[in-house]
PDB file of N, CA and C in Angstrom:
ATOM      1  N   UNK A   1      84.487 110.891 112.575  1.00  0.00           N
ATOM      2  CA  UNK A   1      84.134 110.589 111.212  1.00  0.00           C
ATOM      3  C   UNK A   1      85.387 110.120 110.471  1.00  0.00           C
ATOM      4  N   UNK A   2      85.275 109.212 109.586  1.00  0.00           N
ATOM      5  CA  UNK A   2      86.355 108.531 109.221  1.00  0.00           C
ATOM      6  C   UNK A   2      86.354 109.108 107.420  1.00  0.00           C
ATOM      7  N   UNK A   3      87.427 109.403 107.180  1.00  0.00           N
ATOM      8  CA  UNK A   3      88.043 110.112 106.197  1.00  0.00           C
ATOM      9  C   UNK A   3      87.925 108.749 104.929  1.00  0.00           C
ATOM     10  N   UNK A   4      88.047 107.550 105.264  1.00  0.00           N
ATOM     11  CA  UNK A   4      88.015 106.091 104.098  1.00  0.00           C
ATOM     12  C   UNK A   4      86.912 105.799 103.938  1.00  0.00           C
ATOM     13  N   UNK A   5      86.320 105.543 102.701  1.00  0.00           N
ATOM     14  CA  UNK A   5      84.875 104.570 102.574  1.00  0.00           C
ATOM     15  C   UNK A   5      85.330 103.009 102.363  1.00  0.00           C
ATOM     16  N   UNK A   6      84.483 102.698 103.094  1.00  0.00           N
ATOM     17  CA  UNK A   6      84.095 101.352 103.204  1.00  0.00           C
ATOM     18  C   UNK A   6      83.991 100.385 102.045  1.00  0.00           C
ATOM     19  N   UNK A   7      83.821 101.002 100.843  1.00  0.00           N
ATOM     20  CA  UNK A   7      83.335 100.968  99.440  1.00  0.00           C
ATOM     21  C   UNK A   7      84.589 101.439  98.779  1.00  0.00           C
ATOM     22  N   UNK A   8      85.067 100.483  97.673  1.00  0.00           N
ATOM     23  CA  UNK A   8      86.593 100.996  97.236  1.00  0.00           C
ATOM     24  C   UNK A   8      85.906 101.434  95.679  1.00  0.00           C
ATOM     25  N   UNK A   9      86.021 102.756  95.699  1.00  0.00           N
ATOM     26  CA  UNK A   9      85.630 103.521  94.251  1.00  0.00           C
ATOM     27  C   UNK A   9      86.963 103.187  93.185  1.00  0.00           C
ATOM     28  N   UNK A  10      86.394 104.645  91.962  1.00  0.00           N
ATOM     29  CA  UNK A  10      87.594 104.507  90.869  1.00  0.00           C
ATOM     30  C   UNK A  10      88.888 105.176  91.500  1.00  0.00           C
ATOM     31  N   UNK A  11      88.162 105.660  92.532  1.00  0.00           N
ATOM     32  CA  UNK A  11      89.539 106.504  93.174  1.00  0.00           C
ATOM     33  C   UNK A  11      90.285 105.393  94.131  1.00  0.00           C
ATOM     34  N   UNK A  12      89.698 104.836  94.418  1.00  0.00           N
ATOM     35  CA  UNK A  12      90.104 103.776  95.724  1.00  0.00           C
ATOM     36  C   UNK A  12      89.764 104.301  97.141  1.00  0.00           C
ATOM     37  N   UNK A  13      89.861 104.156  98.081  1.00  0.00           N
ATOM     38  CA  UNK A  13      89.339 103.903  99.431  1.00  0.00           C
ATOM     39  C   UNK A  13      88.854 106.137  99.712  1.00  0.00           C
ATOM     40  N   UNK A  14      90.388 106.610  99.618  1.00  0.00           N
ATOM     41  CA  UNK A  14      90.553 107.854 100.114  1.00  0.00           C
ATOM     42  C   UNK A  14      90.081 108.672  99.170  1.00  0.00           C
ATOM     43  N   UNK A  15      88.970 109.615  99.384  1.00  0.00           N
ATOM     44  CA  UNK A  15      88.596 110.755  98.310  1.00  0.00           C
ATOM     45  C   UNK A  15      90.033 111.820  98.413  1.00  0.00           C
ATOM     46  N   UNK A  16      90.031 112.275  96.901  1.00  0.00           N
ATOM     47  CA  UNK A  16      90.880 113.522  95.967  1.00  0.00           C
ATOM     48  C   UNK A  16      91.214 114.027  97.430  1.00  0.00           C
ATOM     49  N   UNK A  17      89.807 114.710  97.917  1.00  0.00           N
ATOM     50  CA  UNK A  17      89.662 115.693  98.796  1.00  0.00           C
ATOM     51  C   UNK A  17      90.889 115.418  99.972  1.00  0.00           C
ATOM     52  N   UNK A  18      90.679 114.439 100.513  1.00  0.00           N
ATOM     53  CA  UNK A  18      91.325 114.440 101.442  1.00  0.00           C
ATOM     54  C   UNK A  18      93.436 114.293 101.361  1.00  0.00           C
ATOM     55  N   UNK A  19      93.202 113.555 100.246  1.00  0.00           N
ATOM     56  CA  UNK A  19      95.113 113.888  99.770  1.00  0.00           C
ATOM     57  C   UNK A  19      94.835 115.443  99.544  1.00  0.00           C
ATOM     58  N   UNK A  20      94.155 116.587  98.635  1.00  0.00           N
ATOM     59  CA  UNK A  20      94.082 117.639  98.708  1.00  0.00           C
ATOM     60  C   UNK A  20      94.791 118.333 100.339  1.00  0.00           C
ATOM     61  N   UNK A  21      93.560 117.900 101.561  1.00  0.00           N
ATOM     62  CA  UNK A  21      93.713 118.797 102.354  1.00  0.00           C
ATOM     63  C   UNK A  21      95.283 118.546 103.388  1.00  0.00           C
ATOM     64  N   UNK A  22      95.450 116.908 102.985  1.00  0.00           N
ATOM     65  CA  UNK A  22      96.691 116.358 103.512  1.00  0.00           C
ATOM     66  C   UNK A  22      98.508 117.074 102.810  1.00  0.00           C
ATOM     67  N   UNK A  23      98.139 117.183 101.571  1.00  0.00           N
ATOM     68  CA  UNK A  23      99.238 117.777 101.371  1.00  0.00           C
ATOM     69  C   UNK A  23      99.393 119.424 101.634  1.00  0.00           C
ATOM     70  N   UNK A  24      98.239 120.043 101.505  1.00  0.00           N
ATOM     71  CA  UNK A  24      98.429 121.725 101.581  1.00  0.00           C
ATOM     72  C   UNK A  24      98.384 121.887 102.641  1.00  0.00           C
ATOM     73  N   UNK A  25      97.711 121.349 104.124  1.00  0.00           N
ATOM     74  CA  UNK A  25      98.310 121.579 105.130  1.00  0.00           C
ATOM     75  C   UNK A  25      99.397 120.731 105.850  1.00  0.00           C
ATOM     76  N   UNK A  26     100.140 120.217 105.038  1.00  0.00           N
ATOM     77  CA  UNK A  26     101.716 119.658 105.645  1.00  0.00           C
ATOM     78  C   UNK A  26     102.355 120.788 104.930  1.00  0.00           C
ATOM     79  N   UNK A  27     102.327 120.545 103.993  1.00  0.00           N
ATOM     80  CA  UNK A  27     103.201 122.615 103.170  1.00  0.00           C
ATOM     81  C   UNK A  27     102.974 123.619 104.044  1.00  0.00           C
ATOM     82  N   UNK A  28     101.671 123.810 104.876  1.00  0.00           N
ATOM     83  CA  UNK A  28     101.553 125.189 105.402  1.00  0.00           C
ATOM     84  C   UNK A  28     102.130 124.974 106.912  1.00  0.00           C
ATOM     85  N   UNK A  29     101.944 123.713 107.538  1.00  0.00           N
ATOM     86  CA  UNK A  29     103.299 123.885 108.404  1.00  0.00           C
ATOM     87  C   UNK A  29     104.416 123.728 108.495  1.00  0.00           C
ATOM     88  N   UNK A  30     104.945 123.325 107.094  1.00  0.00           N
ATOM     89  CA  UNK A  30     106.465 123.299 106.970  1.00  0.00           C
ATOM     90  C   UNK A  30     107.098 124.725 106.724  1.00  0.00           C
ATOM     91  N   UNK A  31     105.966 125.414 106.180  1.00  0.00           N
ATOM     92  CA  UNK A  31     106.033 126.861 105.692  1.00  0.00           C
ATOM     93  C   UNK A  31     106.371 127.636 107.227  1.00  0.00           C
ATOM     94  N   UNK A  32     105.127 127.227 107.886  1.00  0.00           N
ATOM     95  CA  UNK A  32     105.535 128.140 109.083  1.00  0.00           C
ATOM     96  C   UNK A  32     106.166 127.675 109.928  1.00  0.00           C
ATOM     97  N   UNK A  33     106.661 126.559 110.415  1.00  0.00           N
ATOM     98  CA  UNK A  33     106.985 126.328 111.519  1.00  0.00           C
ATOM     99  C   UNK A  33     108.954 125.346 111.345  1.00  0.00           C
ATOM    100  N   UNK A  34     109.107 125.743 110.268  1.00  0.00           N
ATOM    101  CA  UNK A  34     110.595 125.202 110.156  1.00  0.00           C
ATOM    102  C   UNK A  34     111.663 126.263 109.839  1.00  0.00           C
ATOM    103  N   UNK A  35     112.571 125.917 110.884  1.00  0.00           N
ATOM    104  CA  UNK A  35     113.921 127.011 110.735  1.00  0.00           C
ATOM    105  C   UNK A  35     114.172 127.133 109.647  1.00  0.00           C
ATOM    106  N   UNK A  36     115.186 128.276 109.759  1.00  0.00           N
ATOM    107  CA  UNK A  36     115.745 128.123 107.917  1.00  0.00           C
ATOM    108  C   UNK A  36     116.866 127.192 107.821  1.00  0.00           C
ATOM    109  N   UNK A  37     117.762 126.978 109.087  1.00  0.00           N
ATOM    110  CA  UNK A  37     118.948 125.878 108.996  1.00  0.00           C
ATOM    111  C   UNK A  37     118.147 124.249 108.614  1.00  0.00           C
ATOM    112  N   UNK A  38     116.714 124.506 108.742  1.00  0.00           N
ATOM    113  CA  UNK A  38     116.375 122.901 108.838  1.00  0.00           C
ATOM    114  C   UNK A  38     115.725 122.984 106.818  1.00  0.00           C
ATOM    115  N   UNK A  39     115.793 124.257 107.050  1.00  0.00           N
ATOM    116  CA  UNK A  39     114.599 124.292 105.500  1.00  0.00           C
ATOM    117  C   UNK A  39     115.440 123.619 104.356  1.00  0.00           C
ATOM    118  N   UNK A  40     116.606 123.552 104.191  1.00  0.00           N
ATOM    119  CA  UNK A  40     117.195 122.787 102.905  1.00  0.00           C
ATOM    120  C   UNK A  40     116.406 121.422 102.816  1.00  0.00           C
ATOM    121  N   UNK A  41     116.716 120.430 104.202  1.00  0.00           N
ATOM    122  CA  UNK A  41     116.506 119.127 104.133  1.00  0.00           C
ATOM    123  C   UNK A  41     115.080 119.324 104.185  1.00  0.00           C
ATOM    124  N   UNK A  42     114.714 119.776 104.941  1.00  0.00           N
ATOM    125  CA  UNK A  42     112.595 119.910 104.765  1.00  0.00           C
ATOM    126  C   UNK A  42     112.314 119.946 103.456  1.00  0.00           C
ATOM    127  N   UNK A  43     112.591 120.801 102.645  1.00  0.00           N
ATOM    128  CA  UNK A  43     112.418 120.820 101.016  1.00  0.00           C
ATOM    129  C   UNK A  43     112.714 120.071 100.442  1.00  0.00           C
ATOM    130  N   UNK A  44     114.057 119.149 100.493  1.00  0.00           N
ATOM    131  CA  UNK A  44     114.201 118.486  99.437  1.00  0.00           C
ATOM    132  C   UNK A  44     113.398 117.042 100.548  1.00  0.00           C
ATOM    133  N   UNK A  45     113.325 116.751 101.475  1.00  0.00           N
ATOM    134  CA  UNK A  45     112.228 115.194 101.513  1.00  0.00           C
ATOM    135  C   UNK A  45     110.481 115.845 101.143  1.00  0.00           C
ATOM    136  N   UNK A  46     110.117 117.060 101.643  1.00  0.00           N
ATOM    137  CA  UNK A  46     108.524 117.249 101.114  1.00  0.00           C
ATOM    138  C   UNK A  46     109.091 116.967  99.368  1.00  0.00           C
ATOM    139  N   UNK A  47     109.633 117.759  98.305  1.00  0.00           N
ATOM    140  CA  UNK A  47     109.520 117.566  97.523  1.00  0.00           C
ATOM    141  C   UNK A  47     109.879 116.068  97.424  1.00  0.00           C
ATOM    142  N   UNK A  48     110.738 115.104  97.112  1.00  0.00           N
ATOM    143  CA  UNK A  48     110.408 113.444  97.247  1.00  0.00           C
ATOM    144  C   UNK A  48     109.168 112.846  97.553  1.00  0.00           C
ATOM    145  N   UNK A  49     108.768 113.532  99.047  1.00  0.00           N
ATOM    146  CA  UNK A  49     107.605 112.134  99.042  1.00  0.00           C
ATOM    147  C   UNK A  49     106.532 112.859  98.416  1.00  0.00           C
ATOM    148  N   UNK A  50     105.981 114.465  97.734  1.00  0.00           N
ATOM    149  CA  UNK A  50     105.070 114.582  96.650  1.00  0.00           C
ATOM    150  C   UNK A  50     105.628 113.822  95.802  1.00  0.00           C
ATOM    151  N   UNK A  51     106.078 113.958  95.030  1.00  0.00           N
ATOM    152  CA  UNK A  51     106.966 113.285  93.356  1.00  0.00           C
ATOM    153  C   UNK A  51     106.744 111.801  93.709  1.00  0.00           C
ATOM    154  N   UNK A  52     106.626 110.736  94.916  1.00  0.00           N
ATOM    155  CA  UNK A  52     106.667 109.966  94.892  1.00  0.00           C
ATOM    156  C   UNK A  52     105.396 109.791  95.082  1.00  0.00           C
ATOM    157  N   UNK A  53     104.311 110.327  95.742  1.00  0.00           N
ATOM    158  CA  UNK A  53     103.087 110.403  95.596  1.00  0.00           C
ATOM    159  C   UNK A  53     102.536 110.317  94.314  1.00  0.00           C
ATOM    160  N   UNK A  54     103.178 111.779  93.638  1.00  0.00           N
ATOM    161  CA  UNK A  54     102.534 111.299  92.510  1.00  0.00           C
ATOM    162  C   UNK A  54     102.788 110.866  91.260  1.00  0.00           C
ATOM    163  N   UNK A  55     104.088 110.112  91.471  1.00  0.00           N
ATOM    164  CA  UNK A  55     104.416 108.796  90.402  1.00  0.00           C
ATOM    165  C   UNK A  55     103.446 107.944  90.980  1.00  0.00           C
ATOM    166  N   UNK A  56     103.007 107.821  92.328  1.00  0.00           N
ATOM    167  CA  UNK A  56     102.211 106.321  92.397  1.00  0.00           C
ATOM    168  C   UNK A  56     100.533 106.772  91.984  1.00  0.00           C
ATOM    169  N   UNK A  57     100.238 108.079  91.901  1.00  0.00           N
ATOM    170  CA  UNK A  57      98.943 108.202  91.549  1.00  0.00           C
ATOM    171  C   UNK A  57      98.946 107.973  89.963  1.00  0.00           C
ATOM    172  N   UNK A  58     100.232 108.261  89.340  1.00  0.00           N
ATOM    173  CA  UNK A  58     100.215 108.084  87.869  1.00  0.00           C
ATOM    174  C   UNK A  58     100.139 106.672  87.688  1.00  0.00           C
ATOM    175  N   UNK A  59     100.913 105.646  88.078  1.00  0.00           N
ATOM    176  CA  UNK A  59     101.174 104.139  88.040  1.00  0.00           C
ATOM    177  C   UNK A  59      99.871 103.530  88.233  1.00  0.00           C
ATOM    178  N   UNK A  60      99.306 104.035  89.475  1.00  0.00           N
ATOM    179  CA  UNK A  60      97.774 103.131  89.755  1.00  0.00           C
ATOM    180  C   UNK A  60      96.587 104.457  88.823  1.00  0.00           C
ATOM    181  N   UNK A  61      96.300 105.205  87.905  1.00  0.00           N
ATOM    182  CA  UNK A  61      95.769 105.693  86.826  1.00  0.00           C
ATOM    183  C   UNK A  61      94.680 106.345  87.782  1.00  0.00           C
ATOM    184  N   UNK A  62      95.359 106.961  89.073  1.00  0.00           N
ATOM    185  CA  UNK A  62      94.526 107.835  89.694  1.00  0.00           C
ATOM    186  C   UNK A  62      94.877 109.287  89.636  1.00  0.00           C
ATOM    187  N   UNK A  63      94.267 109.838  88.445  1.00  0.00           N
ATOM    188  CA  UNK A  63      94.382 111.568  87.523  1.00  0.00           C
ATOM    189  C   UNK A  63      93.287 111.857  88.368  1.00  0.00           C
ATOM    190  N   UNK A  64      92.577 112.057  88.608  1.00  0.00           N
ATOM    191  CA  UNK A  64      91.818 112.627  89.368  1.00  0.00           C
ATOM    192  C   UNK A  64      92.910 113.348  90.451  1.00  0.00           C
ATOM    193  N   UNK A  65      93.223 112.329  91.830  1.00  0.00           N
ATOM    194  CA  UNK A  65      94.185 112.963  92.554  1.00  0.00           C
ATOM    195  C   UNK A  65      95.440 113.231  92.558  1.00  0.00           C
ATOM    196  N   UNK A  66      95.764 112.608  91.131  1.00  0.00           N
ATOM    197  CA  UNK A  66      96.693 113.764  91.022  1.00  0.00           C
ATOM    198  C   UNK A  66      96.828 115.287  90.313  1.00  0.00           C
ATOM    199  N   UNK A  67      95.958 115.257  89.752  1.00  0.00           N
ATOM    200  CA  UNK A  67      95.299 116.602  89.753  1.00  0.00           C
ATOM    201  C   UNK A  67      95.100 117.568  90.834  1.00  0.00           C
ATOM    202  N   UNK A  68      94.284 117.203  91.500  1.00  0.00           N
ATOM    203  CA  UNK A  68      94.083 117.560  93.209  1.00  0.00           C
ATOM    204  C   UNK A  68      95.342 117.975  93.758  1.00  0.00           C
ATOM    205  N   UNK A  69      96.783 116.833  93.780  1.00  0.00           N
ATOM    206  CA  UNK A  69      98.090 116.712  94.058  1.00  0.00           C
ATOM    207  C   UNK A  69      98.671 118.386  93.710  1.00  0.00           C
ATOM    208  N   UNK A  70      98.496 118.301  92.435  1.00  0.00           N
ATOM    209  CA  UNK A  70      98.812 119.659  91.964  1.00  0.00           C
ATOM    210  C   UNK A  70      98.428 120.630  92.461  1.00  0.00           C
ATOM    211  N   UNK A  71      96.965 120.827  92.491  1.00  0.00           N
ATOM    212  CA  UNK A  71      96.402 122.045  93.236  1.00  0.00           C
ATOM    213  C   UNK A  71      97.011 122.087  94.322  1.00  0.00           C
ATOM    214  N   UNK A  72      96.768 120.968  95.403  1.00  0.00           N
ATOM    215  CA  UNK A  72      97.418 121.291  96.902  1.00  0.00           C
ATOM    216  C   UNK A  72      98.463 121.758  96.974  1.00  0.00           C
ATOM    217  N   UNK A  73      99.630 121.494  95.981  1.00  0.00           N
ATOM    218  CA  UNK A  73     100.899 121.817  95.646  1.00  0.00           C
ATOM    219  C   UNK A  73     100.620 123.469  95.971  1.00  0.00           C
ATOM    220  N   UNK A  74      99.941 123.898  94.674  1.00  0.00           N
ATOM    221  CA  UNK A  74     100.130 124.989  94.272  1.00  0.00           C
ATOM    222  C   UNK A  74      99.211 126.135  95.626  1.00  0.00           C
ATOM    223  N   UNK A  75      98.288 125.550  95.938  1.00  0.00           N
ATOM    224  CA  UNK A  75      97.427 126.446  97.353  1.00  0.00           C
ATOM    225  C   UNK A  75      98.499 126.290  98.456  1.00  0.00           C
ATOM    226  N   UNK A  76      99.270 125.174  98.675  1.00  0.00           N
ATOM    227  CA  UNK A  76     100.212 125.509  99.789  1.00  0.00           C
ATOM    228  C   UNK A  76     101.172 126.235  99.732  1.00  0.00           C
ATOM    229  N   UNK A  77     101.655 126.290  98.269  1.00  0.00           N
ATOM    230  CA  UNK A  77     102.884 127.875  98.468  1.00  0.00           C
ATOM    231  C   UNK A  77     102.392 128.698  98.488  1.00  0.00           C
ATOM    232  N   UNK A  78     101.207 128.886  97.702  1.00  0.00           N
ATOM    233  CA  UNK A  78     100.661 130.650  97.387  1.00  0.00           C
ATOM    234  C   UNK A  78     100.238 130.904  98.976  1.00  0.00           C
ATOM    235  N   UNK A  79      99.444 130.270  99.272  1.00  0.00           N
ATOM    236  CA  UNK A  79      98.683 131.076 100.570  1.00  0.00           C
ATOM    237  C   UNK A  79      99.209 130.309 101.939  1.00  0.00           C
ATOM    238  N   UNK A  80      98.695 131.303 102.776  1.00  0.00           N
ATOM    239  CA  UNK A  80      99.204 130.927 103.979  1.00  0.00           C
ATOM    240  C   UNK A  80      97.798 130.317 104.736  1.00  0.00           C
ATOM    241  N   UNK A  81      98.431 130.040 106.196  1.00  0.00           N
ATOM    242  CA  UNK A  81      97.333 129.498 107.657  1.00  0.00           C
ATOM    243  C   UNK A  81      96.297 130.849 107.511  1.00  0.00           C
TER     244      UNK A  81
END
């Protein structure tokens, strides 16, 4: 099953949902599965390419996912796998 519609909405191709489940589970394996010698640089590029995510959801006037952006943010630190 393919995650893009065929049909380009107000959101554009990819539903909220799926940047949702894309960012909180890249957080939850960076969470678990990175040393701590590697965790400086892991943190500071995840934080970049969110922030750059969602300057471009702000630029192309997609609030919807970045809304979503946020949540995933926030469900991938709080909770775990």
């Amino acid at each position: 099953m393919s995650n893009k519609s065929k049909i380009k909405g107000k959101e554009g191709y990819v539903t909220p949902f799926v940047h949702y489940l894309n960012i909180r589970n890249k957080i939850w394996l960076l969470k678990k599965y990175t040393s701590w010698y590697h965790a400086p640089t892991v943190i500071l590029t995840s934080v970049a390419y969110n922030l750059s995510l969602m300057g471009y959801f702000i630029v192309r006037g997609r609030f919807k996912k970045l809304k979503t952006a946020f949540k995933a943010i926030k469900d991938g630190l709080s909770d775990s796998i």
